[in-house]
PDB file of N, CA and C in Angstrom:
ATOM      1  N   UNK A   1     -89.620 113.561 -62.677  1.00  0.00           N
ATOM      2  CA  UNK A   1     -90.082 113.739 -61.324  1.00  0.00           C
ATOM      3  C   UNK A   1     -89.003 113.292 -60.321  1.00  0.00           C
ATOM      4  N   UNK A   2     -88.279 112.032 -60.666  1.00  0.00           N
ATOM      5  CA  UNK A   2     -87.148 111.582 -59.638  1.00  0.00           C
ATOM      6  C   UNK A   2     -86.288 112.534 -59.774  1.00  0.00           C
ATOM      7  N   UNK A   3     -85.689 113.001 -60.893  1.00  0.00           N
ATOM      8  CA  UNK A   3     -84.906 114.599 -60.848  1.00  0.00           C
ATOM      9  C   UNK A   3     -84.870 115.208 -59.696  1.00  0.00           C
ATOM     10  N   UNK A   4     -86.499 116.272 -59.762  1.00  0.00           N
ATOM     11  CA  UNK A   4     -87.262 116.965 -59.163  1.00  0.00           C
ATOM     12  C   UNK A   4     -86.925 116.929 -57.207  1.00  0.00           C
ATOM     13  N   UNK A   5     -86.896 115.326 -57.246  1.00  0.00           N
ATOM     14  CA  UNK A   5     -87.012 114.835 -55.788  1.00  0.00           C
ATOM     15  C   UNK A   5     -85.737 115.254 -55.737  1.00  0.00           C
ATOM     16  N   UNK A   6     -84.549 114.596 -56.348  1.00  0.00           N
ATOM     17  CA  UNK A   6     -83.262 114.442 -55.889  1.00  0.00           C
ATOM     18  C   UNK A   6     -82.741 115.785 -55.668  1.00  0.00           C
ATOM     19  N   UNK A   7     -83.024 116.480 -56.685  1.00  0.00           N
ATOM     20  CA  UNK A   7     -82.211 118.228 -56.530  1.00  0.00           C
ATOM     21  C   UNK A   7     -82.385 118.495 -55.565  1.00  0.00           C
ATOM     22  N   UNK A   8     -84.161 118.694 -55.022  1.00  0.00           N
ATOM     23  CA  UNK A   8     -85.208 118.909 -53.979  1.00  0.00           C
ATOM     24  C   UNK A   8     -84.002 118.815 -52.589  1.00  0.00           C
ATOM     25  N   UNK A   9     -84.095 117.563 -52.538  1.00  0.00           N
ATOM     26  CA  UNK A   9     -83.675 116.876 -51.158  1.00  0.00           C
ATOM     27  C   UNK A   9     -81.897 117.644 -50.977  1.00  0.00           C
ATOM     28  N   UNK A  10     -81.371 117.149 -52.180  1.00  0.00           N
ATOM     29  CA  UNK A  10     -79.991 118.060 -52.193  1.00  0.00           C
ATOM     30  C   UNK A  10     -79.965 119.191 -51.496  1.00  0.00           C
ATOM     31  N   UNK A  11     -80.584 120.134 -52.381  1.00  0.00           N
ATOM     32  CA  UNK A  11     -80.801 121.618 -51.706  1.00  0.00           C
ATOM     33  C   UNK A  11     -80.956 121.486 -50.009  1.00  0.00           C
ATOM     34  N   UNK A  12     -82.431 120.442 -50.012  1.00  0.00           N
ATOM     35  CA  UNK A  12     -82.417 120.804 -48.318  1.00  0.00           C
ATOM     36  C   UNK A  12     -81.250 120.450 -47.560  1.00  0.00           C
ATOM     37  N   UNK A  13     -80.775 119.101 -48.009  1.00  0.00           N
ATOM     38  CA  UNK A  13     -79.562 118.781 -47.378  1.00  0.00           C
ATOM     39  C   UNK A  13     -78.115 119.607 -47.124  1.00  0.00           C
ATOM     40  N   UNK A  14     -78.244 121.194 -47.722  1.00  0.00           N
ATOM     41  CA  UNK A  14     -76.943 121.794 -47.793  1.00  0.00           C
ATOM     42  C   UNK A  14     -75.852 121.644 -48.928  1.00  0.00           C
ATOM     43  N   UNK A  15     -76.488 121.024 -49.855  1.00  0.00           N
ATOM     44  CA  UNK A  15     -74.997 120.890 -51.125  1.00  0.00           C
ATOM     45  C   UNK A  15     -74.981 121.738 -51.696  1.00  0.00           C
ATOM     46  N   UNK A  16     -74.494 122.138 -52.196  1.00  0.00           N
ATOM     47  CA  UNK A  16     -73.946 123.562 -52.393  1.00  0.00           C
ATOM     48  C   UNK A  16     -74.467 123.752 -54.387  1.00  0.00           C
ATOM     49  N   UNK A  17     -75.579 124.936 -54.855  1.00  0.00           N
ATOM     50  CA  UNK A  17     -76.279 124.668 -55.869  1.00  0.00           C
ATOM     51  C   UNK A  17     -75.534 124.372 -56.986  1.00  0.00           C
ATOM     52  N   UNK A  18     -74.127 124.844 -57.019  1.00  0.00           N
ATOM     53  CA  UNK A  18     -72.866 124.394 -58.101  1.00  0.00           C
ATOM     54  C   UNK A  18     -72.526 123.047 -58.313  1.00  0.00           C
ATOM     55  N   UNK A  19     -72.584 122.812 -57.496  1.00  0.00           N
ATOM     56  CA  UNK A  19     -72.284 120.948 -57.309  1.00  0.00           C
ATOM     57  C   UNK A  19     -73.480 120.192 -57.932  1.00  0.00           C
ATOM     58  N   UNK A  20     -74.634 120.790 -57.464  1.00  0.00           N
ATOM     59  CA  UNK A  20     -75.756 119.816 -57.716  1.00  0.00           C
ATOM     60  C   UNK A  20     -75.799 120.309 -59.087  1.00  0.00           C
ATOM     61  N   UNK A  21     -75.829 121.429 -59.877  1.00  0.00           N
ATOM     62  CA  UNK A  21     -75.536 121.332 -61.097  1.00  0.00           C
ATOM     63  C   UNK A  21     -74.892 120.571 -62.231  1.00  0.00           C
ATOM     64  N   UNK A  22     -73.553 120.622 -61.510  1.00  0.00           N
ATOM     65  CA  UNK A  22     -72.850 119.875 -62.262  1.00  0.00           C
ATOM     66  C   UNK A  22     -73.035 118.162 -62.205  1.00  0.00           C
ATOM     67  N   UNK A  23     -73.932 117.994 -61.243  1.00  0.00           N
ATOM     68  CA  UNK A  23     -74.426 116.572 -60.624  1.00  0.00           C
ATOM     69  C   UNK A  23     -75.569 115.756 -61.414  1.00  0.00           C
ATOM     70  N   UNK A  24     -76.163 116.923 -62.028  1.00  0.00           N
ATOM     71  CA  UNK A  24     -77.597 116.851 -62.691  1.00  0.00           C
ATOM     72  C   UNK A  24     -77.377 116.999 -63.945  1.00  0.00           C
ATOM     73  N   UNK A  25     -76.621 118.060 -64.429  1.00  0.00           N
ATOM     74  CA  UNK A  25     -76.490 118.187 -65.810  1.00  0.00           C
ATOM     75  C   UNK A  25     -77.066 119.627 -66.534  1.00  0.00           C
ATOM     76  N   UNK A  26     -77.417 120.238 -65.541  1.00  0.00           N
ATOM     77  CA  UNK A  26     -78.629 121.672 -65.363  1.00  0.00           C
ATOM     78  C   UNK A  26     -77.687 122.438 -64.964  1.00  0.00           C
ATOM     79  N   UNK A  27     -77.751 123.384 -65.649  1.00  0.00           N
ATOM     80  CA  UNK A  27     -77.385 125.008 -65.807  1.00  0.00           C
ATOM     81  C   UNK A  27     -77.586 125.546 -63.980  1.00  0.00           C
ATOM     82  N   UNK A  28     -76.694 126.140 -63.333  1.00  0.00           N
ATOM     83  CA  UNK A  28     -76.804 126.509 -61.922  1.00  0.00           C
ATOM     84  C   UNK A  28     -78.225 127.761 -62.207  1.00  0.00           C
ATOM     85  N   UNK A  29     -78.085 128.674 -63.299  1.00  0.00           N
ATOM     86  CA  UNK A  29     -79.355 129.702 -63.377  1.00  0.00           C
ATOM     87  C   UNK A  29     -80.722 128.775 -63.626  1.00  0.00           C
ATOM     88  N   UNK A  30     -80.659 127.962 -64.324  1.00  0.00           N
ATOM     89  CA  UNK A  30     -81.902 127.127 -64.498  1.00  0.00           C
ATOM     90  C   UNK A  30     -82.626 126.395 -63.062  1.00  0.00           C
ATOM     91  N   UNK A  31     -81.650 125.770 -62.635  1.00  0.00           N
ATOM     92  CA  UNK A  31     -81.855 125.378 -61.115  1.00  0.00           C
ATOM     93  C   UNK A  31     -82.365 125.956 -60.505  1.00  0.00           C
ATOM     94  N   UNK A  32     -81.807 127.284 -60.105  1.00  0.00           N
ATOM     95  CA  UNK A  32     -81.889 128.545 -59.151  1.00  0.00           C
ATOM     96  C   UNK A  32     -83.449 129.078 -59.935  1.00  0.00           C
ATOM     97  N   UNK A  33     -83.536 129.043 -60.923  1.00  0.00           N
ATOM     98  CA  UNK A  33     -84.896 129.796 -61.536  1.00  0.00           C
ATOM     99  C   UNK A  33     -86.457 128.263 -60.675  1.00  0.00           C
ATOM    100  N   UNK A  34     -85.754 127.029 -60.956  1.00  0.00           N
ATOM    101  CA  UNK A  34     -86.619 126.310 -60.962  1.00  0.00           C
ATOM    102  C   UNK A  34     -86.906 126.176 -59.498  1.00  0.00           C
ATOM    103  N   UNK A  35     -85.929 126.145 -58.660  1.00  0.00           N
ATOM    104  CA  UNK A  35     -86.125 125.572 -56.977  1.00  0.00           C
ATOM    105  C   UNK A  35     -85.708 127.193 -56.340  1.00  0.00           C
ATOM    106  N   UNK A  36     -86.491 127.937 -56.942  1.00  0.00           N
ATOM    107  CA  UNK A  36     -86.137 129.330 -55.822  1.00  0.00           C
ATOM    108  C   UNK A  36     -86.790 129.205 -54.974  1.00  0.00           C
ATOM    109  N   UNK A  37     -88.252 128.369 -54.588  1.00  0.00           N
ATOM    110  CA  UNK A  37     -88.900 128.923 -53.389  1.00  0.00           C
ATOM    111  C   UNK A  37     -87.966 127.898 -52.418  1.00  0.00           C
ATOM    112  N   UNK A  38     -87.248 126.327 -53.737  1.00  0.00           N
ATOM    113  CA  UNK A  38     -86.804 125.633 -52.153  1.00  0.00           C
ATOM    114  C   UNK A  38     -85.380 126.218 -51.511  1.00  0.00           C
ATOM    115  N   UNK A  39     -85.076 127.155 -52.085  1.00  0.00           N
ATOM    116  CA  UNK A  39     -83.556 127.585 -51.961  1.00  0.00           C
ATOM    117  C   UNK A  39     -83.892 129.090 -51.053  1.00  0.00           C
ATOM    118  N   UNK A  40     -85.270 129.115 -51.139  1.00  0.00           N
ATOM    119  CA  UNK A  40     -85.482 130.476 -50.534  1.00  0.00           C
ATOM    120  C   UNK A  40     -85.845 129.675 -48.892  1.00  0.00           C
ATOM    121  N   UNK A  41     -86.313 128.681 -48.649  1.00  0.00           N
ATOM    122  CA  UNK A  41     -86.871 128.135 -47.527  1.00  0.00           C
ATOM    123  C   UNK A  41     -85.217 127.519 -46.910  1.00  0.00           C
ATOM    124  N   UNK A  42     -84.574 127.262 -47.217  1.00  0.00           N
ATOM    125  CA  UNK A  42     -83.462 126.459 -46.891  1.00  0.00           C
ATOM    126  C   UNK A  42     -82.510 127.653 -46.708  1.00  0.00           C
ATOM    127  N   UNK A  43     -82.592 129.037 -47.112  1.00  0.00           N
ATOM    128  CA  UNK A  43     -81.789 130.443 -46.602  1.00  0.00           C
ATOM    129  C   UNK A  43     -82.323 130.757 -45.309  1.00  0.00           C
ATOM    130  N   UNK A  44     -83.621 130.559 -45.238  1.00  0.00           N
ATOM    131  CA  UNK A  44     -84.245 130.912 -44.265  1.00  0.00           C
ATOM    132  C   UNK A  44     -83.989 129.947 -43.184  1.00  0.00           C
ATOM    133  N   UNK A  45     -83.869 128.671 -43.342  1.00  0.00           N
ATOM    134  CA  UNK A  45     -83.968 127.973 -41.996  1.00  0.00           C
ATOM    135  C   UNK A  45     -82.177 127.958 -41.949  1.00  0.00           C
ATOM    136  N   UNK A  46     -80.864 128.469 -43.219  1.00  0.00           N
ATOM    137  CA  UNK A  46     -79.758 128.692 -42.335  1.00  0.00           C
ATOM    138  C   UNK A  46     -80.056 129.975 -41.320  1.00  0.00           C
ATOM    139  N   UNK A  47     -80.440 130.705 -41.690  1.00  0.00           N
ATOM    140  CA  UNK A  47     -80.371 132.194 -41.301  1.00  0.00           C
ATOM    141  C   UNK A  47     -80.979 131.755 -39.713  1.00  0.00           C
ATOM    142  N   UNK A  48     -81.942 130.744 -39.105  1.00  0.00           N
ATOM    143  CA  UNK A  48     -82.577 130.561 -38.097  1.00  0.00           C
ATOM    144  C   UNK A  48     -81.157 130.170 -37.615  1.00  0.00           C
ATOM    145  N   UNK A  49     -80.756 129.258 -38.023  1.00  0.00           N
ATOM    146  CA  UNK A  49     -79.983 128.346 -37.376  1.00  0.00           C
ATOM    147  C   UNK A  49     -78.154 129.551 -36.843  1.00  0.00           C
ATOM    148  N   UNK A  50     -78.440 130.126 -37.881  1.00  0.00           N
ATOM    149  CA  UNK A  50     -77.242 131.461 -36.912  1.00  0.00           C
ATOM    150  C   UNK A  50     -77.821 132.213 -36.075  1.00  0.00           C
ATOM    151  N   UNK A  51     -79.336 132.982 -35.887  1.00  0.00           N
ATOM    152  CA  UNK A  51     -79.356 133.234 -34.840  1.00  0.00           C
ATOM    153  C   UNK A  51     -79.507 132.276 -33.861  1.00  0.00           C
ATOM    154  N   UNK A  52     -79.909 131.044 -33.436  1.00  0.00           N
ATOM    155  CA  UNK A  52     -79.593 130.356 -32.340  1.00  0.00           C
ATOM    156  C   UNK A  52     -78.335 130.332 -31.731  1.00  0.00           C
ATOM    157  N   UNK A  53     -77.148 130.323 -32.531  1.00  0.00           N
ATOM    158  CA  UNK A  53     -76.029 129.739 -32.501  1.00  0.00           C
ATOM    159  C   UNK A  53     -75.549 131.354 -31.925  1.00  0.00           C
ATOM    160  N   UNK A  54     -75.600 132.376 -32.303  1.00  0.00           N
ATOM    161  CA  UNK A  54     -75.444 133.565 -31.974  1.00  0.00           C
ATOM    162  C   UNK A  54     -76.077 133.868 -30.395  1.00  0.00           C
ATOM    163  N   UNK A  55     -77.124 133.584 -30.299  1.00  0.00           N
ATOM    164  CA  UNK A  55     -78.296 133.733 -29.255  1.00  0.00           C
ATOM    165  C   UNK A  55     -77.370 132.613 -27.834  1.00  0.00           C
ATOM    166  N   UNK A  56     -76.864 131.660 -28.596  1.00  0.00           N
ATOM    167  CA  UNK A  56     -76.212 130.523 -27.559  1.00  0.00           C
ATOM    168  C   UNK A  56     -75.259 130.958 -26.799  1.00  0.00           C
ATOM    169  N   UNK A  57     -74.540 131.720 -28.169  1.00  0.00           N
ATOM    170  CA  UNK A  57     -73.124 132.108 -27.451  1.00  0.00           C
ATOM    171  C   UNK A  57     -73.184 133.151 -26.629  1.00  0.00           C
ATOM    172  N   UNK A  58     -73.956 134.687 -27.192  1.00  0.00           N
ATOM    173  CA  UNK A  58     -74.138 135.683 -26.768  1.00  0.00           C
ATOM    174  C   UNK A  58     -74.444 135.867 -24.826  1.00  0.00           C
ATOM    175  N   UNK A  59     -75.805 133.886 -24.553  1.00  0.00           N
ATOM    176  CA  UNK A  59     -75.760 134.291 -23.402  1.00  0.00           C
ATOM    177  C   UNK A  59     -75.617 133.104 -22.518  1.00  0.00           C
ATOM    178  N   UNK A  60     -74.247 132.605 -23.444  1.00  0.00           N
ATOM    179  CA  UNK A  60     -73.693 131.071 -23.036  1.00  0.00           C
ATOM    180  C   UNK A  60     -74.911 129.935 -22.227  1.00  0.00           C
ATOM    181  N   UNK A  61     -75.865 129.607 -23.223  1.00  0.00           N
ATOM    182  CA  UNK A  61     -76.610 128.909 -22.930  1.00  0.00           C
ATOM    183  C   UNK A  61     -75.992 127.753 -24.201  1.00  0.00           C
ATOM    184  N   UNK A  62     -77.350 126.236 -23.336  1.00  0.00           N
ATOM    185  CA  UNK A  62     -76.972 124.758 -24.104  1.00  0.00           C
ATOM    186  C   UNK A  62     -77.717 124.690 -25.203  1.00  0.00           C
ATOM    187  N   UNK A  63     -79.437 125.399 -24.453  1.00  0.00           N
ATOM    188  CA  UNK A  63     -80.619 125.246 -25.552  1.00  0.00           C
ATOM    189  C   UNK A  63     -81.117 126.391 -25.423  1.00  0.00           C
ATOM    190  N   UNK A  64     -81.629 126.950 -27.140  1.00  0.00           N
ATOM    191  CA  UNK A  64     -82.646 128.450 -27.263  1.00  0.00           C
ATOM    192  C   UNK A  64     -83.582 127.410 -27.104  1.00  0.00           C
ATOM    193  N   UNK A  65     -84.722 128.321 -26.721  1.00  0.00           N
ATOM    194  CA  UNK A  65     -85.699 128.245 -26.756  1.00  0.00           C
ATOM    195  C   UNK A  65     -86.408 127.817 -27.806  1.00  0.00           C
ATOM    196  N   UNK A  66     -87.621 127.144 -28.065  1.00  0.00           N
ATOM    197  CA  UNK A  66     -88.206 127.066 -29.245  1.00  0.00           C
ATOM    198  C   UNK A  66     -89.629 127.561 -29.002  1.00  0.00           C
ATOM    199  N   UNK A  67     -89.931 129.037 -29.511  1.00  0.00           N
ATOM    200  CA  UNK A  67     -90.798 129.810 -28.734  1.00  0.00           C
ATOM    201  C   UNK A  67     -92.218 129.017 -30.002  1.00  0.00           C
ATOM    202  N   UNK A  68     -91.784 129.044 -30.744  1.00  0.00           N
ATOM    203  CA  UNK A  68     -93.282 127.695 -31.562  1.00  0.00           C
ATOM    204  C   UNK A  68     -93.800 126.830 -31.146  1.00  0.00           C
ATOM    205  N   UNK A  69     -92.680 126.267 -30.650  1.00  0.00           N
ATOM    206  CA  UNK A  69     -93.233 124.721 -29.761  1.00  0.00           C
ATOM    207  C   UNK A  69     -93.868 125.248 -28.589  1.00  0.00           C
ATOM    208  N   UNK A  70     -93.059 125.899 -27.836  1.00  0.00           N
ATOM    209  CA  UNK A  70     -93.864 126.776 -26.477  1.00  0.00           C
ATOM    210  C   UNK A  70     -95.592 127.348 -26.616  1.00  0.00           C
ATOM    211  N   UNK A  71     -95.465 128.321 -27.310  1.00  0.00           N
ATOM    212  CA  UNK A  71     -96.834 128.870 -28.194  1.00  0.00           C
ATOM    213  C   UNK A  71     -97.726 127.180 -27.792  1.00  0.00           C
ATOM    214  N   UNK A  72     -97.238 126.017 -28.780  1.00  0.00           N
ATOM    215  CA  UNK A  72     -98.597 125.305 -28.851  1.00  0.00           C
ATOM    216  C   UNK A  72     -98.581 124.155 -27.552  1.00  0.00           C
ATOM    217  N   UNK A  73     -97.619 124.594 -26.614  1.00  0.00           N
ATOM    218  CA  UNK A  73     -98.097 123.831 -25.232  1.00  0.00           C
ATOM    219  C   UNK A  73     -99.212 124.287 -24.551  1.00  0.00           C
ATOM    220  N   UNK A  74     -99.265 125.878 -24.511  1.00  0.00           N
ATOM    221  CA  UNK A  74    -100.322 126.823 -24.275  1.00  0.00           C
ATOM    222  C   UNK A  74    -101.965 126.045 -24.101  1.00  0.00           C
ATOM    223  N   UNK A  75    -102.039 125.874 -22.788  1.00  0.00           N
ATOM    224  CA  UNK A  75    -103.851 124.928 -22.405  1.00  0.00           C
ATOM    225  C   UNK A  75    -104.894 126.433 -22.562  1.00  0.00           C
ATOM    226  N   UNK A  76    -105.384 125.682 -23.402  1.00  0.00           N
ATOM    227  CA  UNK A  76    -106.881 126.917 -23.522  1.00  0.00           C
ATOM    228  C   UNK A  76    -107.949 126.298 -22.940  1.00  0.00           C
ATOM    229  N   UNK A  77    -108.571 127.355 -21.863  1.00  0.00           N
ATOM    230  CA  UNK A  77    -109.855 127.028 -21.369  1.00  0.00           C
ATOM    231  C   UNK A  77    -111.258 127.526 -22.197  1.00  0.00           C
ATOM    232  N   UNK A  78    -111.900 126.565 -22.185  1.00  0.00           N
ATOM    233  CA  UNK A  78    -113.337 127.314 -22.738  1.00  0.00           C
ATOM    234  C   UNK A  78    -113.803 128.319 -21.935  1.00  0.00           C
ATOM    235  N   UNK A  79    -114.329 129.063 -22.502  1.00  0.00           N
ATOM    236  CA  UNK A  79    -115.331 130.592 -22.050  1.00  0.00           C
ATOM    237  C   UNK A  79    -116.492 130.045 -20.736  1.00  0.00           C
ATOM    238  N   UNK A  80    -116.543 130.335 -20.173  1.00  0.00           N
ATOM    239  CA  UNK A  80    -117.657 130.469 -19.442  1.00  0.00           C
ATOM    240  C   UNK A  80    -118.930 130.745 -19.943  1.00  0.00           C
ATOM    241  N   UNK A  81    -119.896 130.528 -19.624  1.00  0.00           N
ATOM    242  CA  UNK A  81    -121.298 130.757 -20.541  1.00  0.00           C
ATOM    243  C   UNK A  81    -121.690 131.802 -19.050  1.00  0.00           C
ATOM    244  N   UNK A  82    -122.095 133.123 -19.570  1.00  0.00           N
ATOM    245  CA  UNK A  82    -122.433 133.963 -18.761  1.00  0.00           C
ATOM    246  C   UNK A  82    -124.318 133.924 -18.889  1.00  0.00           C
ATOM    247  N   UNK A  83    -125.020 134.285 -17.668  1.00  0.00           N
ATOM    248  CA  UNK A  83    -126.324 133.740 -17.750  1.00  0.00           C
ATOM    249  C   UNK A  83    -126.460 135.670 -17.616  1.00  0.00           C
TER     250      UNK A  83
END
């Protein structure tokens, strides 16, 4: 299970899956078979992180937006009770 954690955290941290292989003692295909969904979540949040960086430059801004966080500032009023 401490394995499990350490690869885990690796991956999120950006080390590169060759390294952590050879770090662990595990086959890079075994790895990749075992932590695909975390290697699939950690493609995905680089892939976010270039379009910001793209999005920054494109319209020389400091900060994108974070249209998620925005979404849940959003005040909802209750309905009116119609008679």
């Amino acid at each position: 299970m401490t394995k499990h954690t350490v690869v885990t955290r690796l991956i999120e941290y950006g080390m590169n899956i060759y390294a952590i292989s050879k770090l662990v003692g595990t086959s890079r295909r075994v790895l990749e078979k075992t932590y695909a969904h975390i290697l699939d979540d950690f493609v995905e949040r680089e892939i976010e992180k270039t379009r910001e960086r793209r999005l920054k430059h494109q319209f020389n801004i400091t900060e994108v937006p974070d249209i998620k966080r925005a979404s849940s500032n959003i005040i909802t009023f209750p309905k009116r009770k119609t008679i």
